[in-house]
Protein backbone atom coordinates (compact mmCIF):
# COMPACT_ATOMS: atom_id res chain seq x y z
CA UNK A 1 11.04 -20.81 7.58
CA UNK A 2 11.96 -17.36 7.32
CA UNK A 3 15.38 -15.70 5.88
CA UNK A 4 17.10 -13.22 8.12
CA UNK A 5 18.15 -10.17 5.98
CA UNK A 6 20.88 -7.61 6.76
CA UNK A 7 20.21 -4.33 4.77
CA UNK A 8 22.64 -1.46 4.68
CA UNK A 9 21.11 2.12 5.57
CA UNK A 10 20.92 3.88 2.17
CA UNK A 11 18.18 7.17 2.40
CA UNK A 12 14.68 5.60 2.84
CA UNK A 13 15.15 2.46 2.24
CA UNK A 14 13.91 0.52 4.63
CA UNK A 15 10.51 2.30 4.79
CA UNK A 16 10.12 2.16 1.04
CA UNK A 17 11.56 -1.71 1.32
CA UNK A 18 8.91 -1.86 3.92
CA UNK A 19 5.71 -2.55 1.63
CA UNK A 20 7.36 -4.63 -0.66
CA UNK A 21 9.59 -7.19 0.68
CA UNK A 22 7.46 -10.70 1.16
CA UNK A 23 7.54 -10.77 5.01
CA UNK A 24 6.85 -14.89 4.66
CA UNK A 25 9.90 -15.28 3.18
CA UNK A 26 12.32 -12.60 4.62
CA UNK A 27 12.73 -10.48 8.05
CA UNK A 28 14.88 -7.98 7.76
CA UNK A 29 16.57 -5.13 9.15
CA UNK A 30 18.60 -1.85 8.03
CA UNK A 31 21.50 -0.91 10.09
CA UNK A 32 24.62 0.40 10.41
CA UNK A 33 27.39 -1.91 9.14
CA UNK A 34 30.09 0.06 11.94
CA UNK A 35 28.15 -2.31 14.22
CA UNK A 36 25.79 -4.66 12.83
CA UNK A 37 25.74 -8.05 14.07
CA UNK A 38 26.60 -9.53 11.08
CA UNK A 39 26.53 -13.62 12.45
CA UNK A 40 23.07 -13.24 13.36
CA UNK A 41 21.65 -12.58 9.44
CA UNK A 42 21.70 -15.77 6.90
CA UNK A 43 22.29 -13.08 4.48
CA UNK A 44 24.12 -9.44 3.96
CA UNK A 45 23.21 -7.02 1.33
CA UNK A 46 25.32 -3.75 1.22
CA UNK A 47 23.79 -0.81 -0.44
CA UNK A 48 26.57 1.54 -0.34
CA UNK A 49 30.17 1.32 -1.40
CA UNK A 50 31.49 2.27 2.34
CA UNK A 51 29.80 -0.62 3.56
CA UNK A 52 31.94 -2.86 1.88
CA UNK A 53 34.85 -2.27 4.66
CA UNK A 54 33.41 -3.88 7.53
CA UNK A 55 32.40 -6.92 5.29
CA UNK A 56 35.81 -7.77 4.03
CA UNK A 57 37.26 -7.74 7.83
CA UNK A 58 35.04 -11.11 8.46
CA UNK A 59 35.92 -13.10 5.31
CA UNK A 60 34.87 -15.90 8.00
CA UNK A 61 31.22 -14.99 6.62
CA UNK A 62 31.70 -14.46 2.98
CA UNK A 63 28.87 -17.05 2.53
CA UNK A 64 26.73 -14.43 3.47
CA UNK A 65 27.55 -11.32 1.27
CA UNK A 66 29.26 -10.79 -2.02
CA UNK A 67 31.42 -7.72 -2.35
CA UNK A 68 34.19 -6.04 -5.16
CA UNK A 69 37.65 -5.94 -4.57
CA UNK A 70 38.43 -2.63 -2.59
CA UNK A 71 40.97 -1.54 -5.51
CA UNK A 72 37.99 -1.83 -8.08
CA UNK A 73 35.71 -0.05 -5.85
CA UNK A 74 38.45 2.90 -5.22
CA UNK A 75 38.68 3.06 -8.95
CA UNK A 76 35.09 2.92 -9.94
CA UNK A 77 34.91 6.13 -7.13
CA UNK A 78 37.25 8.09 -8.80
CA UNK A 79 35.00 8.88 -12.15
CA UNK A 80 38.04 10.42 -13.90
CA UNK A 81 40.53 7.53 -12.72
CA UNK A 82 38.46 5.37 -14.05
CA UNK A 83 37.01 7.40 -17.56
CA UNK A 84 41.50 7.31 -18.26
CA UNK A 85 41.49 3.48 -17.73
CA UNK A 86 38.58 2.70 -19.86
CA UNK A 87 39.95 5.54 -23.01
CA UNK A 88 43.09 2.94 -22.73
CA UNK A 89 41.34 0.44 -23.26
CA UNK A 90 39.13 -1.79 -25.82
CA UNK A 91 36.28 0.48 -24.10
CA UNK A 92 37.16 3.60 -24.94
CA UNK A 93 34.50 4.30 -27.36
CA UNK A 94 31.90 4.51 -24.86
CA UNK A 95 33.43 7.23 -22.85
CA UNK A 96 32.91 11.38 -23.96
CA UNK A 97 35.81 13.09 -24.64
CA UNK A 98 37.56 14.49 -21.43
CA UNK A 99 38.01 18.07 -21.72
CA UNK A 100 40.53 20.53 -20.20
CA UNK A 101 40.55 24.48 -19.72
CA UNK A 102 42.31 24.94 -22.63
CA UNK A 103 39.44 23.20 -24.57
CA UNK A 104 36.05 23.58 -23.57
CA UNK A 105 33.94 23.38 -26.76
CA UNK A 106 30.31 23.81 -26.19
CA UNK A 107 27.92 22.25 -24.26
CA UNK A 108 30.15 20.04 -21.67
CA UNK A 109 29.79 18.72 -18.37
CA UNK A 110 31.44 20.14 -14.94
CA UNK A 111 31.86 16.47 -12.65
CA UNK A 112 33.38 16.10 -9.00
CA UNK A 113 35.75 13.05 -9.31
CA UNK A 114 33.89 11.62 -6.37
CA UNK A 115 29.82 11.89 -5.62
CA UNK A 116 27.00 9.88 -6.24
CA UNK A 117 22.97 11.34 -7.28
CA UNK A 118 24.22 13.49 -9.83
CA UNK A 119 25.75 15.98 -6.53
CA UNK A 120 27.90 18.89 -8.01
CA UNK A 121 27.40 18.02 -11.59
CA UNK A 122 26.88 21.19 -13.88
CA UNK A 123 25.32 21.23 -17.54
CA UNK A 124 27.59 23.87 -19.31
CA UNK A 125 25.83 25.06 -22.54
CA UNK A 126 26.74 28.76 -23.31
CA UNK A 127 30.12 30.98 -23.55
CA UNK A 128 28.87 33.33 -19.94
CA UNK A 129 28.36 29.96 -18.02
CA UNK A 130 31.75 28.65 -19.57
CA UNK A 131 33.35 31.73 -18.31
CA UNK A 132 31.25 32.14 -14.76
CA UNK A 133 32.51 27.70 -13.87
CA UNK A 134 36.06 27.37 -15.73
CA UNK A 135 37.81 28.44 -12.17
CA UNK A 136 35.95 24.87 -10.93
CA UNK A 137 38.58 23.14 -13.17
CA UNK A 138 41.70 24.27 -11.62
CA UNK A 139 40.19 21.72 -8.84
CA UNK A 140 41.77 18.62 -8.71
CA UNK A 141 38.31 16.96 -7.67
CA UNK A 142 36.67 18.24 -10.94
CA UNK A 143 36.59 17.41 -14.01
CA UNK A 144 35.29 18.40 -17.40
CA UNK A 145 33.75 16.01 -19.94
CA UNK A 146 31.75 16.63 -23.57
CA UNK A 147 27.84 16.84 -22.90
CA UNK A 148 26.31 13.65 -24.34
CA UNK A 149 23.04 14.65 -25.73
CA UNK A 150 19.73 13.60 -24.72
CA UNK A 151 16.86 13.85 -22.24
CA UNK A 152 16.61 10.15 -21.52
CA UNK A 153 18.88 8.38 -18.94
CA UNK A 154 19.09 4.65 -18.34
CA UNK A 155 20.51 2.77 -15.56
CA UNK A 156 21.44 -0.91 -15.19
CA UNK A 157 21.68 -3.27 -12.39
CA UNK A 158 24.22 -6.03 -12.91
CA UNK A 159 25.05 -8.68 -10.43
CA UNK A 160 28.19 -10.32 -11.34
CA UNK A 161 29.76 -13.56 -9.62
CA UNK A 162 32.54 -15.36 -10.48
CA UNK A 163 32.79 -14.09 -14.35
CA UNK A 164 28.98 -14.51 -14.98
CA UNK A 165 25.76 -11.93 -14.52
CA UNK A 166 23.39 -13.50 -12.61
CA UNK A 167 20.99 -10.45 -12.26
CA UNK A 168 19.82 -7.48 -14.61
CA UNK A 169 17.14 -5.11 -14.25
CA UNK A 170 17.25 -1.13 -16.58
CA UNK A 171 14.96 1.80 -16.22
CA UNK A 172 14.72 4.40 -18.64
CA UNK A 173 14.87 8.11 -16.91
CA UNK A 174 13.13 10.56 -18.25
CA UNK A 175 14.05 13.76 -17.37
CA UNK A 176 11.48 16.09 -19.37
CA UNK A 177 14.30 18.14 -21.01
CA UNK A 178 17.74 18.61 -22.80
CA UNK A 179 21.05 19.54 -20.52
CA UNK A 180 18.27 18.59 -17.33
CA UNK A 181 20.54 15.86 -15.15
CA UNK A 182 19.41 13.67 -13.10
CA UNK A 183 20.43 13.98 -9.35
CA UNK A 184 19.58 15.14 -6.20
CA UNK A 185 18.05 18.56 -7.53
CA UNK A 186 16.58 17.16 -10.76
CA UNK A 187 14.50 14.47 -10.10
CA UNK A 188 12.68 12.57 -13.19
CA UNK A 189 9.22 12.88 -14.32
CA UNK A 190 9.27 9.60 -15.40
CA UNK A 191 10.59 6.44 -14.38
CA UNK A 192 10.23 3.27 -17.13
CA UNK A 193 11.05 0.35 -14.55
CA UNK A 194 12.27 -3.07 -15.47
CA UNK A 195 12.79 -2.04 -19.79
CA UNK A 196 14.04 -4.82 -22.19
CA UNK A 197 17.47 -3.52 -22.30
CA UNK A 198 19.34 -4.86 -25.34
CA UNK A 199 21.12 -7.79 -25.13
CA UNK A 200 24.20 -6.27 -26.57
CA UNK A 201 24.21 -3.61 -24.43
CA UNK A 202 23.94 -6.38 -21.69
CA UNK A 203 26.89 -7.82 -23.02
CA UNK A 204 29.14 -5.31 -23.49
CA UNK A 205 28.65 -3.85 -19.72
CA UNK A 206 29.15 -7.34 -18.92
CA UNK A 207 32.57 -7.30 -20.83
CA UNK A 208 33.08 -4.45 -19.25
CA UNK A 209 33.05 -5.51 -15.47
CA UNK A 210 34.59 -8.50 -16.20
CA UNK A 211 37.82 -6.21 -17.71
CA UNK A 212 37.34 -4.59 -14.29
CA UNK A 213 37.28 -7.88 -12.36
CA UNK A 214 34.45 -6.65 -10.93
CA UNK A 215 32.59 -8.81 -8.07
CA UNK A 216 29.28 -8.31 -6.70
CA UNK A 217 26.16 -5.77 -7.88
CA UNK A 218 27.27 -2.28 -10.01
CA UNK A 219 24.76 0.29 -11.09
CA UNK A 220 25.38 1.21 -14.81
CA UNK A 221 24.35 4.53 -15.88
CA UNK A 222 24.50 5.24 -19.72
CA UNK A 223 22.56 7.37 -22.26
CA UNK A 224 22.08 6.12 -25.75
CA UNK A 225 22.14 8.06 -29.31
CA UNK A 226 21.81 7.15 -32.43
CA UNK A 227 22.07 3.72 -31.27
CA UNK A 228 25.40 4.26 -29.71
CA UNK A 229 26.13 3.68 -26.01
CA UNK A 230 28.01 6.29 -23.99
CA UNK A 231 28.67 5.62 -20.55
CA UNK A 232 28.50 8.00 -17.45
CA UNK A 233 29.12 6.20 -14.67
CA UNK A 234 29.86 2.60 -13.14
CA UNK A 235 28.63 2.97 -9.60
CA UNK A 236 29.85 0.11 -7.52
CA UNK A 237 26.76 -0.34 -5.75
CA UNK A 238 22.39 -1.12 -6.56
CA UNK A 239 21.19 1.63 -7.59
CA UNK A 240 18.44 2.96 -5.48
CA UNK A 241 15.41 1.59 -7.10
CA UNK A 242 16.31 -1.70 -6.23
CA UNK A 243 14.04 -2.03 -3.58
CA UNK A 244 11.38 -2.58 -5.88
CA UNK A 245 12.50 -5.51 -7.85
CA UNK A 246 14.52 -6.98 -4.22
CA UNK A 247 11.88 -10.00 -4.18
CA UNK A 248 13.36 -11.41 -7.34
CA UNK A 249 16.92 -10.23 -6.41
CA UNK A 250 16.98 -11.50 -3.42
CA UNK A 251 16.66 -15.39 -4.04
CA UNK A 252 19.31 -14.92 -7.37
CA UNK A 253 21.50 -13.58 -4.65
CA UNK A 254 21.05 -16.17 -2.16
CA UNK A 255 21.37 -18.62 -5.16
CA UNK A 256 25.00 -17.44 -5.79
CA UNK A 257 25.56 -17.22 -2.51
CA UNK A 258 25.18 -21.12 -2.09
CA UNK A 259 26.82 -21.92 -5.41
CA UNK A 260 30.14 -20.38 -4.23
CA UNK A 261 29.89 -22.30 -0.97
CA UNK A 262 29.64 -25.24 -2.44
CA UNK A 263 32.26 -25.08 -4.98
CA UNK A 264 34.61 -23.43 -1.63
C-alpha cells in the first residue's frame, strides 16, 4: 500500500525528488499550497516558510503536517530580529558581532534582513569596498555583521516535535575560497553529504530551538573555527538538499506524525 505525499514547490524539486523517492512506498506530487487539495494526501511536507499559511487554516488536518508557530517563523525571517534575541540571551556567543556605520572594522558582512540562498549578501574585505557599500546600511532591510572566517560552511537539518529532535542530517560546504559565500551566485565545489556532526553541536542547536519553541524541520547554517560554533542563520524550513536523504526522512516524519495523534 502506497503513501500519498504532498510536496511543496521549492526550485527543482520534484524532478531532482524524482529519481530518488522509493515509488513502492510513496506517490507523490509538488504543488502549490494556494490550492492543493490537501484531504486527498496521507501526508504534507512544506518546503518553504510561506507554505506554512495555508496549513495552519485546516488545523482539522494537523495529523498530516507539522509546522512552527507563525511568530517563530516571522522571527527566524527577520535575520537581525532574531541575531538581537539570541545576543540577549544564553546564546549569544554564537552570534558575530553586529556592526553599525559608525563601526565597520574590517572584513564584515553586508545581509538583507530577509532572503534566503545567500541573495544580497556582500563579503566586505577592504577600506574602497567599505566606502563603495556603507550607503546599503542606511537601509532598514540591511544589516552589517563581523565576517566569520573560513571557506567551509555547514548546514543542519533538525526536525523537532514536541521538545525532542527526531531527525538530523549536516553537510559540510566547501566553497574553494576565503570571503567566497555560498548562495545563489556562489555555488560550492564540494558538497560532504550526511557528515558526523558533533553531538554537542547537535545539542546545543537543539537547545537552541527549543528556547525558540520551535516546531517542525529548521535548516541550521553555521561555520566552525577553532572549534567554536558561530551561527549564520536558522532557516525555518529543509534545506534544499533534503531531497536526497527524504527516504529516511520521510518515515521519521510520518512516525511523529502518528505519535502526536495518538497522544491527541
Amino acid at each position: 500500500m502506497t503513501t500519498s505525499v504532498l510536496f511543496g514547490r521549492f526550485g527543482a524539486w520534484d524532478k531532482l525528488v524524482a529519481s530518488i523517492i522509493d515509488t513502492n512506498i510513496y506517490k507523490y506530487s509538488c504543488e502549490d499550497f494556494s490550492s492543493a487539495d490537501f484531504d486527498a494526501a496521507d501526508c504534507i511536507v512544506p518546503l518553504r516558510w510561506e507554505e506554512y499559511a495555508p496549513l495552519r487554516q485546516r488545523p482539522d488536518l494537523a495529523h498530516k503536517f507539522i509546522v512552527p508557530d507563525a511568530a517563530v517563523v516571522a522571527l527566524c525571517h527577520d535575520k537581525l530580529a532574531l541575531n538581537r534575541a539570541l545576543l540577549g540571551s544564553h546564546f549569544a556567543g554564537l552570534i558575530p558581532k553586529l556592526r553599525g556605520p559608525e563601526s565597520l572594522e574590517l572584513p564584515f558582512v553586508i545581509k538583507p534582513r530577509r532572503g534566503a540562498a545567500g541573495q544580497g549578501c556582500l563579503a566586505i574585505q577592504t577600506a574602497a569596498g567599505r566606502d563603495t557599500h556603507a550607503a546599503l546600511l542606511t537601509r532598514e532591510d540591511m544589516f552589517a555583521q563581523d565576517y566569520v572566517p573560513g571557506a567551509v560552511e555547514y548546514g543542519m537539518n533538525l526536525l523537532m516535535v514536541d521538545g525532542r529532535v527526531e531527525y538530523e542530517w549536516t553537510h559540510a560546504f566547501h566553497m574553494g575560497g576565503e570571503f567566497v559565500m555560498r548562495g545563489q551566485d556562489s555555488q560550492p565545489q564540494r558538497i560532504d553529504l550526511g557528515i558526523q556532526a558533533s553531538p554537542a553541536i547537535v545539542a546545543l542547536f537543539t537547545a537552541l530551538l527549543l528556547w525558540l519553541g520551535y516546531q517542525g524541520i529548521a535548516a541550521m547554517n553555521y561555520k566552525l573555527v577553532d572549534g567554536r560554533v558561530w551561527l549564520m542563520e536558522v532557516n525555518p524550513r529543509p534545506g534544499f538538499t533534503l531531497f536526497r536523504d527524504i527516504n529516511r526522512y520521510l518515515p521519521i516524519y510520518r512516525n511523529a506524525l502518528a505519535r502526536r495523534r495518538a497522544a491527541a
